[in-house]
Protein backbone atom coordinates (compact mmCIF):
# COMPACT_ATOMS: atom_id res chain seq x y z
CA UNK A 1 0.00 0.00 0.00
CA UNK A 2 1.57 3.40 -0.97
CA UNK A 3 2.09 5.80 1.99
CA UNK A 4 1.39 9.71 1.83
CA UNK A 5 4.23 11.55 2.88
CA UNK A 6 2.42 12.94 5.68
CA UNK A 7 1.69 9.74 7.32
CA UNK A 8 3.93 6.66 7.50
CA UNK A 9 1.15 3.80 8.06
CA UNK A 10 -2.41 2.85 8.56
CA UNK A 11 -4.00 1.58 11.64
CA UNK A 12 -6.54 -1.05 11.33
CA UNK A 13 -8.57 -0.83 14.55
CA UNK A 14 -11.09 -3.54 15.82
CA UNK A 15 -13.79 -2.00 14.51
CA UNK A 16 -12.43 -1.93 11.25
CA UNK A 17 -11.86 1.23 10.27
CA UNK A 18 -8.28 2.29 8.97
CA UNK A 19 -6.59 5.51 10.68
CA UNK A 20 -3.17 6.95 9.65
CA UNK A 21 -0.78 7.40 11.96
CA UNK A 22 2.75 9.07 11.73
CA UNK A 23 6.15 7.27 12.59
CA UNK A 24 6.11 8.09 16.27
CA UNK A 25 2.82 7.23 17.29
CA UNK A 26 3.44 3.79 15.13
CA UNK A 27 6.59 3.46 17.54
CA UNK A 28 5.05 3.76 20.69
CA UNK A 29 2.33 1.26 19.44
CA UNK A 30 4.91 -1.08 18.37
CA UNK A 31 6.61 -0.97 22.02
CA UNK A 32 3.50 -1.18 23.91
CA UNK A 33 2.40 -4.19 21.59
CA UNK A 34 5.96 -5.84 22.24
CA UNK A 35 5.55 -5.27 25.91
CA UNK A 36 2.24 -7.29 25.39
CA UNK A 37 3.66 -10.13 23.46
CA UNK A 38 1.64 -8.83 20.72
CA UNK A 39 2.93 -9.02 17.17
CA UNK A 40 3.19 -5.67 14.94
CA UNK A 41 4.23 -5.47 10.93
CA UNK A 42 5.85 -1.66 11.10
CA UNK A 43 6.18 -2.04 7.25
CA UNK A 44 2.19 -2.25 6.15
CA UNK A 45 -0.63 -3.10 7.99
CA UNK A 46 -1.32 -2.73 11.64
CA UNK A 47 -3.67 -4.92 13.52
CA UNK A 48 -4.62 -3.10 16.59
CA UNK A 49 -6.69 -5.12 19.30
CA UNK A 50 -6.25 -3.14 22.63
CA UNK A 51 -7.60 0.16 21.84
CA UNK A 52 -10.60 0.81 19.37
CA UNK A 53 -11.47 4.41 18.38
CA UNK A 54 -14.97 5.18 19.63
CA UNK A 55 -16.03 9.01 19.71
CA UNK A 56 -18.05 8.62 23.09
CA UNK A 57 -14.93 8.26 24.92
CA UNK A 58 -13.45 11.27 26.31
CA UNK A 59 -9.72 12.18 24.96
CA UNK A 60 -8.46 12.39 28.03
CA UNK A 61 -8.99 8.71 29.14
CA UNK A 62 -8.83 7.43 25.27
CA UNK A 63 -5.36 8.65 25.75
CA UNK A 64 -3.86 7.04 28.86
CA UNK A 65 -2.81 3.20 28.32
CA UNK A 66 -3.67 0.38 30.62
CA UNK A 67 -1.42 0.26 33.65
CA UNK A 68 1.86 -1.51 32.43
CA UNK A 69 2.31 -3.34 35.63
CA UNK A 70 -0.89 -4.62 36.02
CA UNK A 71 -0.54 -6.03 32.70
CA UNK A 72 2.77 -7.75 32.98
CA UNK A 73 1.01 -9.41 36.48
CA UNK A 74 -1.73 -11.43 33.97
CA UNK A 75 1.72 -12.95 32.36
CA UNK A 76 2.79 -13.95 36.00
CA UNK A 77 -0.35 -15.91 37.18
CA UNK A 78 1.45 -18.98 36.40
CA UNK A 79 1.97 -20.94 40.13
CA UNK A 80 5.66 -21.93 38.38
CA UNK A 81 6.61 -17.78 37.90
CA UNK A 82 8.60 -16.52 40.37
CA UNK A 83 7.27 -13.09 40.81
CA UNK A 84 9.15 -9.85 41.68
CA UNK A 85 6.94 -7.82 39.53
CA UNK A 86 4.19 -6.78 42.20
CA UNK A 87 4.47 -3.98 44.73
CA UNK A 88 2.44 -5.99 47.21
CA UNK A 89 3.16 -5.91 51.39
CA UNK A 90 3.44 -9.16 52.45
CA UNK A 91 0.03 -10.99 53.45
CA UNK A 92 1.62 -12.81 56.27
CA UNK A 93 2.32 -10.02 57.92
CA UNK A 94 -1.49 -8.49 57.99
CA UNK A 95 -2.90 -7.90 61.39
CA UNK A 96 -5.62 -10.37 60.81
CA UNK A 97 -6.87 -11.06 64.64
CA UNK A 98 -6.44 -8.08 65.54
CA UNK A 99 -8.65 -6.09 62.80
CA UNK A 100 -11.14 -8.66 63.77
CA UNK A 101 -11.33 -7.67 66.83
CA UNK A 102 -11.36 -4.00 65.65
CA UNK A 103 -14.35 -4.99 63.72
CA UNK A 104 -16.00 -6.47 66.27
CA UNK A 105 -16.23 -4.32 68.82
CA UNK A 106 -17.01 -1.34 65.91
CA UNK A 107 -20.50 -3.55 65.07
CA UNK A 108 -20.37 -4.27 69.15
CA UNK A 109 -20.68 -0.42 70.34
CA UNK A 110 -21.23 2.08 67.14
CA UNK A 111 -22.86 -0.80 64.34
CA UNK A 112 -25.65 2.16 63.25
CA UNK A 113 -23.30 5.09 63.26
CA UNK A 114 -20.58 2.90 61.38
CA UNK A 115 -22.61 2.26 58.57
CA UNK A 116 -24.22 5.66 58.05
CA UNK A 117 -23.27 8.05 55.69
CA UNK A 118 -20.54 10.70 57.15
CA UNK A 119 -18.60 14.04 56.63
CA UNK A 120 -16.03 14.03 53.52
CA UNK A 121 -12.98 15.19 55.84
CA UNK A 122 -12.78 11.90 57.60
CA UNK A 123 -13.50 10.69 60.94
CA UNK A 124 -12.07 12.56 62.79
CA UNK A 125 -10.54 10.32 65.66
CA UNK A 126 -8.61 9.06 62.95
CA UNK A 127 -7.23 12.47 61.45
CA UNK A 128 -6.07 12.89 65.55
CA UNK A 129 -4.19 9.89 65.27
CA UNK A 130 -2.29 11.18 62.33
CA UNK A 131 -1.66 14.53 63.50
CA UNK A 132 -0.33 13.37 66.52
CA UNK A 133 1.63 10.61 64.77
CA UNK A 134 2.85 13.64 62.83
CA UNK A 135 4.16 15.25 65.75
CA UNK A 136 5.76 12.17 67.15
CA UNK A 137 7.77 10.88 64.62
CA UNK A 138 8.51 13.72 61.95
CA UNK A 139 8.18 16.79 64.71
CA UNK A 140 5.37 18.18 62.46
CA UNK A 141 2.67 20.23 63.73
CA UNK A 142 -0.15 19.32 61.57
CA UNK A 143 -3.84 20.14 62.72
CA UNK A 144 -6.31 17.72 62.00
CA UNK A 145 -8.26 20.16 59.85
CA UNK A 146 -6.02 20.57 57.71
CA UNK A 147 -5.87 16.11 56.87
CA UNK A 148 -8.41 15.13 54.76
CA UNK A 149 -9.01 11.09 54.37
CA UNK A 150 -9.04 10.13 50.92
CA UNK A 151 -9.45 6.65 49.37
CA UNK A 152 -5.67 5.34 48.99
CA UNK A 153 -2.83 7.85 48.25
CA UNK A 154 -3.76 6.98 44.84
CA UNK A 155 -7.64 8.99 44.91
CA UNK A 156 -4.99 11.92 46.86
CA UNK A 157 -3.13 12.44 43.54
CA UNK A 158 -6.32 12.15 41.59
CA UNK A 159 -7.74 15.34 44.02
CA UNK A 160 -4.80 17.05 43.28
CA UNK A 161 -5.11 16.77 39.30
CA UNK A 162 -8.72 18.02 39.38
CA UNK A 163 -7.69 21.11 41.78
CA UNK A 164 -4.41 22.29 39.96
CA UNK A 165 -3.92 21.06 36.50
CA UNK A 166 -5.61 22.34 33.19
CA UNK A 167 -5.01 20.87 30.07
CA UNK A 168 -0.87 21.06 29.08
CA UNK A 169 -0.14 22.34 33.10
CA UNK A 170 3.24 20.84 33.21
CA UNK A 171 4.02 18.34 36.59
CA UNK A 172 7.90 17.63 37.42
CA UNK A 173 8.70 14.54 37.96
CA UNK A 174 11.38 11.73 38.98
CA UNK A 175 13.36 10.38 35.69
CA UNK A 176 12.41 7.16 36.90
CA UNK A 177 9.32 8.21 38.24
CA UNK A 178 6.36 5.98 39.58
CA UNK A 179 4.60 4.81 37.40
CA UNK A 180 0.83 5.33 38.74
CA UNK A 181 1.28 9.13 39.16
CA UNK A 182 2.17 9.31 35.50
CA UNK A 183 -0.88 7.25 34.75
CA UNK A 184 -3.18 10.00 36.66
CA UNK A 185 -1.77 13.12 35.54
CA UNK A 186 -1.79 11.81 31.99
CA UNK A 187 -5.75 11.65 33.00
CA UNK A 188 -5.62 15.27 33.22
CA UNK A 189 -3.19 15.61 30.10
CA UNK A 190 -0.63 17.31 31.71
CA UNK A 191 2.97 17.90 30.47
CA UNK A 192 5.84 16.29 32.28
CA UNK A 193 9.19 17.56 32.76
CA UNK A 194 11.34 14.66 33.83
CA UNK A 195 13.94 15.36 35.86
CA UNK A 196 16.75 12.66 36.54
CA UNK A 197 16.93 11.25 39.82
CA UNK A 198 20.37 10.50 41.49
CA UNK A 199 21.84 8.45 44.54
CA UNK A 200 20.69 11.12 46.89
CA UNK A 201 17.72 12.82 44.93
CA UNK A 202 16.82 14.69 41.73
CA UNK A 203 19.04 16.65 39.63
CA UNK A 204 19.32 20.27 40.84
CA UNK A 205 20.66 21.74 37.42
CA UNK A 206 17.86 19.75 36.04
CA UNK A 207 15.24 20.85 38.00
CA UNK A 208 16.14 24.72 38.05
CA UNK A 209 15.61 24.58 34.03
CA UNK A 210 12.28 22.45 34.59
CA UNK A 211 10.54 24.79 37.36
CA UNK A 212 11.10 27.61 35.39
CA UNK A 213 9.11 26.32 33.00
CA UNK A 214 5.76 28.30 31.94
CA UNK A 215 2.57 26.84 33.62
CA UNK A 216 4.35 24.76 35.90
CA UNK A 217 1.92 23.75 38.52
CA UNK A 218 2.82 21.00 40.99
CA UNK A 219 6.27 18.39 41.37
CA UNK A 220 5.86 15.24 42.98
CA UNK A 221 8.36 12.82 44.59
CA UNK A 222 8.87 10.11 46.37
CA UNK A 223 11.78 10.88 48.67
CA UNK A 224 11.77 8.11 51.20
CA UNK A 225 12.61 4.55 49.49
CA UNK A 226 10.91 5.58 46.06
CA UNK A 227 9.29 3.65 43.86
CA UNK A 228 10.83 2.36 41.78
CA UNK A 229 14.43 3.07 42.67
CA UNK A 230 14.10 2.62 46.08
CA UNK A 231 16.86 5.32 47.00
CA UNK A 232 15.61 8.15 49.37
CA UNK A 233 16.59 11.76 49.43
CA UNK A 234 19.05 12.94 51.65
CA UNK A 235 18.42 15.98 53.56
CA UNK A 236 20.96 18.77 51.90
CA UNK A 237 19.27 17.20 48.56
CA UNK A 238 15.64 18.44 50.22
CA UNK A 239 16.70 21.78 51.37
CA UNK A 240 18.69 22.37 48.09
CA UNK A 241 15.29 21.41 46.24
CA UNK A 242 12.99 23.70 48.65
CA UNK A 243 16.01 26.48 47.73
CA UNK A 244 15.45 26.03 44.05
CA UNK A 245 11.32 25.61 44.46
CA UNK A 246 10.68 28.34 46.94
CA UNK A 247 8.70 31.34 46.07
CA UNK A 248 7.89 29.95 42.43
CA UNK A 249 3.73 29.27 41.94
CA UNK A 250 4.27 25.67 42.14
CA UNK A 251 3.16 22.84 44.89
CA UNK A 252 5.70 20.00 45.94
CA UNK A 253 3.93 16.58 46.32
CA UNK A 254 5.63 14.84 49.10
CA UNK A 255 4.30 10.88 48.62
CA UNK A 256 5.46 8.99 51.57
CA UNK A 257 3.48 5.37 51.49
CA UNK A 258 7.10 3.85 52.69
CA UNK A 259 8.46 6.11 55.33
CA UNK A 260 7.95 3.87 57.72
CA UNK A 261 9.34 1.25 56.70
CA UNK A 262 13.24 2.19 57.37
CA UNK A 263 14.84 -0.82 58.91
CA UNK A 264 18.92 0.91 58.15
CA UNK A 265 20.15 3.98 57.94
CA UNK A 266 18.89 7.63 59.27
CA UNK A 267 15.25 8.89 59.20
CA UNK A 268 15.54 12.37 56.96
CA UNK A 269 13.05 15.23 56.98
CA UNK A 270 10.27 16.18 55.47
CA UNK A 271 10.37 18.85 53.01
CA UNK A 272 7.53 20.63 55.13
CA UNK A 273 10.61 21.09 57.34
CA UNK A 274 12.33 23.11 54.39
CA UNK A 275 9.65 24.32 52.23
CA UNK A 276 6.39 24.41 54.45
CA UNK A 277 4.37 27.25 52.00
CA UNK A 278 4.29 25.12 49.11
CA UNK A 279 4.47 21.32 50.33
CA UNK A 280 1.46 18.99 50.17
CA UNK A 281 2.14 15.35 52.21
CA UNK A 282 0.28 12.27 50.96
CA UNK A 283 0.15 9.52 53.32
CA UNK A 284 -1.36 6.04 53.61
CA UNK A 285 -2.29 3.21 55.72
CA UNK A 286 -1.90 0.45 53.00
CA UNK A 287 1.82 -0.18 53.70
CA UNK A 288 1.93 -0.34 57.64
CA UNK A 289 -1.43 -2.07 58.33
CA UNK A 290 -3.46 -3.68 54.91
CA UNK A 291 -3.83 -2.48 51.48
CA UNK A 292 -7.72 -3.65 50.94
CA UNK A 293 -8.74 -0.88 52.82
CA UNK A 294 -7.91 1.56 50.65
CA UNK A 295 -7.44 4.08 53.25
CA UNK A 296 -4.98 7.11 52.58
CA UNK A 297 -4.89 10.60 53.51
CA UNK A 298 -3.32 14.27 52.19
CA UNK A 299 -2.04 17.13 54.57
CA UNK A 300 -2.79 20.49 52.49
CA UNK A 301 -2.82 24.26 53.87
CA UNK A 302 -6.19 25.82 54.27
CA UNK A 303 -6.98 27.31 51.19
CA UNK A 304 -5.97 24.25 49.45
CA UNK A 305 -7.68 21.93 51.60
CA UNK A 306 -10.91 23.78 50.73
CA UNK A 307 -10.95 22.76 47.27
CA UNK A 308 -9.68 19.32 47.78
CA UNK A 309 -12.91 18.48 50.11
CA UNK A 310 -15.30 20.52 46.83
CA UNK A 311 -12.82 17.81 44.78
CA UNK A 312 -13.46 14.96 46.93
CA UNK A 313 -17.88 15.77 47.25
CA UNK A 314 -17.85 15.44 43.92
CA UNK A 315 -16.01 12.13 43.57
CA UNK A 316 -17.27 10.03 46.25
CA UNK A 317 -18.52 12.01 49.12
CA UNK A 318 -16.77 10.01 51.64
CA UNK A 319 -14.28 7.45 52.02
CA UNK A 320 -15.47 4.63 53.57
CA UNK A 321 -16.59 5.29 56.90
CA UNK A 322 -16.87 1.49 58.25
CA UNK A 323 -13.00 0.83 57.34
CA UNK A 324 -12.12 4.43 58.93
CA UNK A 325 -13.48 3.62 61.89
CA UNK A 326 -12.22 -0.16 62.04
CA UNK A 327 -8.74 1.71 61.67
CA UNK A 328 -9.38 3.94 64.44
CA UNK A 329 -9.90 1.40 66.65
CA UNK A 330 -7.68 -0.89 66.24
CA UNK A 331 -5.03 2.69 66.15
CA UNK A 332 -6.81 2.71 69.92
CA UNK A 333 -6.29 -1.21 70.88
CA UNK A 334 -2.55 -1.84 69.62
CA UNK A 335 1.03 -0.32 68.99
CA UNK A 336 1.32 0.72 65.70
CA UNK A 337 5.01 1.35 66.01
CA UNK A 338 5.17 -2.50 67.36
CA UNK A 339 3.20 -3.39 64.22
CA UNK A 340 5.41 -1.66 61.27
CA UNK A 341 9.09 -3.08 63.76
CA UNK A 342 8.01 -6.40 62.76
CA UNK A 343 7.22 -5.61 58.65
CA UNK A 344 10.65 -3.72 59.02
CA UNK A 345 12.40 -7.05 60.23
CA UNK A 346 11.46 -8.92 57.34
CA UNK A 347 11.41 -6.76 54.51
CA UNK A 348 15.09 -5.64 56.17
CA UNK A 349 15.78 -9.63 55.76
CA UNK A 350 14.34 -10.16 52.63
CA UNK A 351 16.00 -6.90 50.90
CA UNK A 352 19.77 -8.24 52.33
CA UNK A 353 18.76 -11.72 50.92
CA UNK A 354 18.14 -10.11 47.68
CA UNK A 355 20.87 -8.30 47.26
CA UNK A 356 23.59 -11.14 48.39
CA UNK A 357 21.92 -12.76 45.91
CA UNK A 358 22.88 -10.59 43.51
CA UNK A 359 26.21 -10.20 44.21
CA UNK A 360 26.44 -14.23 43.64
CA UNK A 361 24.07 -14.64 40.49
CA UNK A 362 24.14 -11.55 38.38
CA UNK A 363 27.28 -10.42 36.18
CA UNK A 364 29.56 -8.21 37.98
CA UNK A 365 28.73 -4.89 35.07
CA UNK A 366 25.30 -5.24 36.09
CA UNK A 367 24.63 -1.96 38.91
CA UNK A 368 21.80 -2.30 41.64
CA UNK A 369 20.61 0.09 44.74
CA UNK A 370 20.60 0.06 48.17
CA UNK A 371 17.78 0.77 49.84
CA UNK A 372 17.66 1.62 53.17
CA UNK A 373 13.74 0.62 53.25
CA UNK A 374 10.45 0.25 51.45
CA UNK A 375 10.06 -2.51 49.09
CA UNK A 376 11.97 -2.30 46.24
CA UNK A 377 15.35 -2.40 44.70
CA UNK A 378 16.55 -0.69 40.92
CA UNK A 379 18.85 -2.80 38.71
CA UNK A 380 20.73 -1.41 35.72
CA UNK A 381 22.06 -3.63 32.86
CA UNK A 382 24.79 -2.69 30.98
CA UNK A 383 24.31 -0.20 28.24
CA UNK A 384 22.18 -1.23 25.11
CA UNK A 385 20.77 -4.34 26.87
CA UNK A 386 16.93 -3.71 26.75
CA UNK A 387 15.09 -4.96 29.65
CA UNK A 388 11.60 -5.09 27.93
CA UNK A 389 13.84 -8.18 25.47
CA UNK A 390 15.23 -9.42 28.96
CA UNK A 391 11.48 -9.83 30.60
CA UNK A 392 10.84 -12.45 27.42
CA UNK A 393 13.91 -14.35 28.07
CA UNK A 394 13.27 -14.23 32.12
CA UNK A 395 9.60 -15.48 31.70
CA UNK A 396 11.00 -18.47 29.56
CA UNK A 397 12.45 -19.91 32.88
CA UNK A 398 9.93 -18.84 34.53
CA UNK A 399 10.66 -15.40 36.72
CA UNK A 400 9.32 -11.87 36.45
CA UNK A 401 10.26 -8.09 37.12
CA UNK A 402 8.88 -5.00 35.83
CA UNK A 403 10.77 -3.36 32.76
CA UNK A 404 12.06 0.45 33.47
CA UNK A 405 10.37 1.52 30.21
CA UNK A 406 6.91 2.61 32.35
CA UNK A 407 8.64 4.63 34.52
CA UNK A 408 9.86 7.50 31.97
CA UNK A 409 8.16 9.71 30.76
CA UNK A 410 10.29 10.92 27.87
CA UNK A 411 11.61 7.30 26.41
CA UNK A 412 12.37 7.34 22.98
CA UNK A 413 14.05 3.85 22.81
CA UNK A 414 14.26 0.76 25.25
CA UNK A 415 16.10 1.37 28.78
CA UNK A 416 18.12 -1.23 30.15
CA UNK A 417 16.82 -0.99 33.93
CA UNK A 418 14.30 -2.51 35.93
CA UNK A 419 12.56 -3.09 39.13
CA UNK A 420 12.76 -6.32 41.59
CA UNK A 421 10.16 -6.19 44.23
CA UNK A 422 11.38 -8.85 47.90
CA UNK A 423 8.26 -7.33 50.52
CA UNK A 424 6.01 -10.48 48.98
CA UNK A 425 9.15 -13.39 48.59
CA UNK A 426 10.59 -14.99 51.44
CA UNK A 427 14.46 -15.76 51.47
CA UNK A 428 14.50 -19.31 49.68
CA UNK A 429 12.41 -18.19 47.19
CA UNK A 430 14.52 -15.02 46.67
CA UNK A 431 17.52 -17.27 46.20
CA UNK A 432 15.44 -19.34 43.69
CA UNK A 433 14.42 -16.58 41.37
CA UNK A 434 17.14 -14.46 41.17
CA UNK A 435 19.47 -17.37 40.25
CA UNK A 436 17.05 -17.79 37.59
CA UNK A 437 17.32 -14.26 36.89
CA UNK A 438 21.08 -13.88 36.92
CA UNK A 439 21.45 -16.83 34.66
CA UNK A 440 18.66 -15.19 32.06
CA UNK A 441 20.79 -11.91 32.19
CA UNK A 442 24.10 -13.76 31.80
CA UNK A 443 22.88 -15.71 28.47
CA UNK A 444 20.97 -12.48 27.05
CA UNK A 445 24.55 -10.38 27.82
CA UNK A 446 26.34 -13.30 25.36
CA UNK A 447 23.97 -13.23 22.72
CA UNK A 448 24.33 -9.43 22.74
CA UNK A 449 27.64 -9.20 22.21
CA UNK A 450 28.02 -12.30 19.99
CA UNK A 451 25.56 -9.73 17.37
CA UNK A 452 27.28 -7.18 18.73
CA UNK A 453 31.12 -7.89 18.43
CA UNK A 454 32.13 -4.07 18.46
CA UNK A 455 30.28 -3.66 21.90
């Protein structure tokens, strides 16, 4: 079929219908569909099965691809994988008994008010607890007014991107940067500036360039044990950021789902320390006590926290008031701190497990961090080895990680890093799957160069 010079292929969607597309669009489709074990011919015809043009969709969700991770976890399912692709807490460590017990004595002495309809802030027992918590561990001075309970972290970014962002607003973000706030402010069809995270933060020269940028609304990190690096900011990196940020009409997101879970190293501040004005703290439960319940909060000044609640009315009214009051109780009954020491011990385990593993199984040019907490760990391969080629290979015998392609936001060819996950594998298991792993990466590295001889 002859091609226009304005376009360098056709499209043939599911419904049949035959759109042209130019070369980079055809690119991206091409990765994505590799990433999917689908097959693409670049040189005619494109059969297109995940996304079908439909004019009752919106752009803005038309747009935004399915999450990456999520999809690569429907190639895991097999029992035989050996999984470090999730970003899961470990389920053995849930505080089963005692949220029963919560739970019972919520429907024991408040069943009706628990299951009534209540304010959008949050209960409010609950926003005490994490004030005070606040105070007691980060020296913070946060009033409860001024926390509003949101459904996960996750529904706190999504407030955010309805109160600040207009079409093309730009967000800075980590270059590698997680991979479900890119997701929601792509909702909102934001611009990012990427800016490239080091050992002990993001790039200052970088990010003076990128928050002088026109319509630059909001930057978001993760600066304790970020996902997916795991490396945390130190705290001259933080005050030299606040430096750079203060005074500009910008908000700094501060997500900090992992915080807690330090089990080496120093505890560093929070940038409301450095740059109180302008920082916004997202927070969450699902790390420290379960997931399911979906229970998160964000810490915003007054005038902010205003249009975050008219944000939140319209979304779901609440958060659900059964689970926040099951929390608050079982805050009341038992030692948090107690709680998270004993996550800390094993993921502390299970990340040194991981990473002498490493040291025996992988090739000595392939780098790796060291996190001082959370749940995950950041492996680079040596140059020109694509990881999204290496996840193909790896699933062959039966192991999976998460490619670094989802995690930029400018990528105009395959990376060669990626992201192991230990919170959810236990030692043996760990041992198991990254010998797999090393050996995958060792035979991929030969065939390389073997094409490669000039390498």
């Amino acid at each position: 079929m002859r091609m226009s010079k304005k376009f360098d292929a056709f499209v043939t969607w599911a419904s049949g219908i035959k759109v042209p597309i130019n070369k980079k669009i055809l690119d991206q489709m091409a990765a994505w569909s590799q990433s999917m074990n689908v097959k693409v011919n670049r040189s005619a015809l494109l059969s297109w099965r995940v996304l079908e043009v439909n004019t009752m969709f919106a752009d803005r969700i038309s747009d935004v691809p399915k999450s990456f991770i999520r999809e690569i976890l429907k190639v895991a399912i097999s029992p035989n994988i050996i999984s470090f692709a999730g970003g899961l807490p470990n389920r053995e460590l849930f505080p089963v008994q005692e949220l029963q017990t919560a739970s019972n004595s919520v429907f024991e002495h408040s069943g009706h008010e628990a299951l009534q309809y209540s304010n959008t802030e949050g209960y409010l027992p609950l926003r005490e607890f994490i004030s005070q918590r606040y105070k007691t561990i980060k020296g913070l001075n946060i009033e409860p007014k001024n926390i509003l309970i949101t459904t996960g972290s996750q529904q706190g970014l999504d407030l955010l991107g309805k109160t600040f962002l207009n079409e093309k607003d730009r967000v800075i973000i980590e270059k590698p940067g997680y991979l479900g706030a890119i997701q929601l402010f792509s909702i909102y069809k934001a611009r990012f500036s990427p800016v490239l995270l080091e050992n002990d933060g993001v790039n200052i020269q970088e990010l003076m360039v990128a928050s002088k940028l026109r319509n630059t609304k909001l930057m978001y990190t993760v600066p304790n044990f970020q996902n997916p690096t795991g490396i945390t900011y130190t705290n001259e990196k933080r005050e030299q950021i606040a430096n750079v940020l203060r005074g500009k009409p910008l908000m700094l997101i501060e997500d900090d789902p992992y915080g807690d879970l330090r089990y080496s190293g120093t505890h560093q501040s929070s940038f409301m320390h450095y740059l109180p004005e302008q920082t916004i703290l997202l927070g969450s439960f699902s790390k420290t006590v379960v997931p399911s319940f979906r229970t998160g909060w964000i810490v915003a000044p007054d005038e902010i926290m205003e249009k975050l609640i008219v944000a939140k009315q319209a979304s779901d009214l609440h958060t659900n008031f059964f689970t926040q009051k099951l929390l608050a109780e079982y805050l009341q009954q038992n030692d948090l701190n107690e709680h998270i020491s004993k996550i800390k011990t094993v993921y502390g385990r299970q990340c040194l497990a991981m990473i002498e593993c490493i040291k025996r199984h992988f090739p000595k040019e392939v780098t790796y961090t060291l996190p001082e907490g959370g749940m995950f760990l950041w492996v680079t391969l040596p140059y020109g080895i694509s990881a999204m080629d290496l996840f193909q290979k790896a699933i062959e015998k039966d192991v999976a990680f998460v490619p670094g392609d989802p995690f930029y936001t400018d990528l105009k060819e395959s990376v060669s890093t990626l992201r192991l996950n230990f919170s959810c594998v236990d030692e043996a298991t760990i041992e198991k799957g990254i010998a797999r792993l090393g050996e995958s990466i060792h035979e991929y590295i030969t065939e390389y160069k073997q094409k490669n001889p000039t390498v």
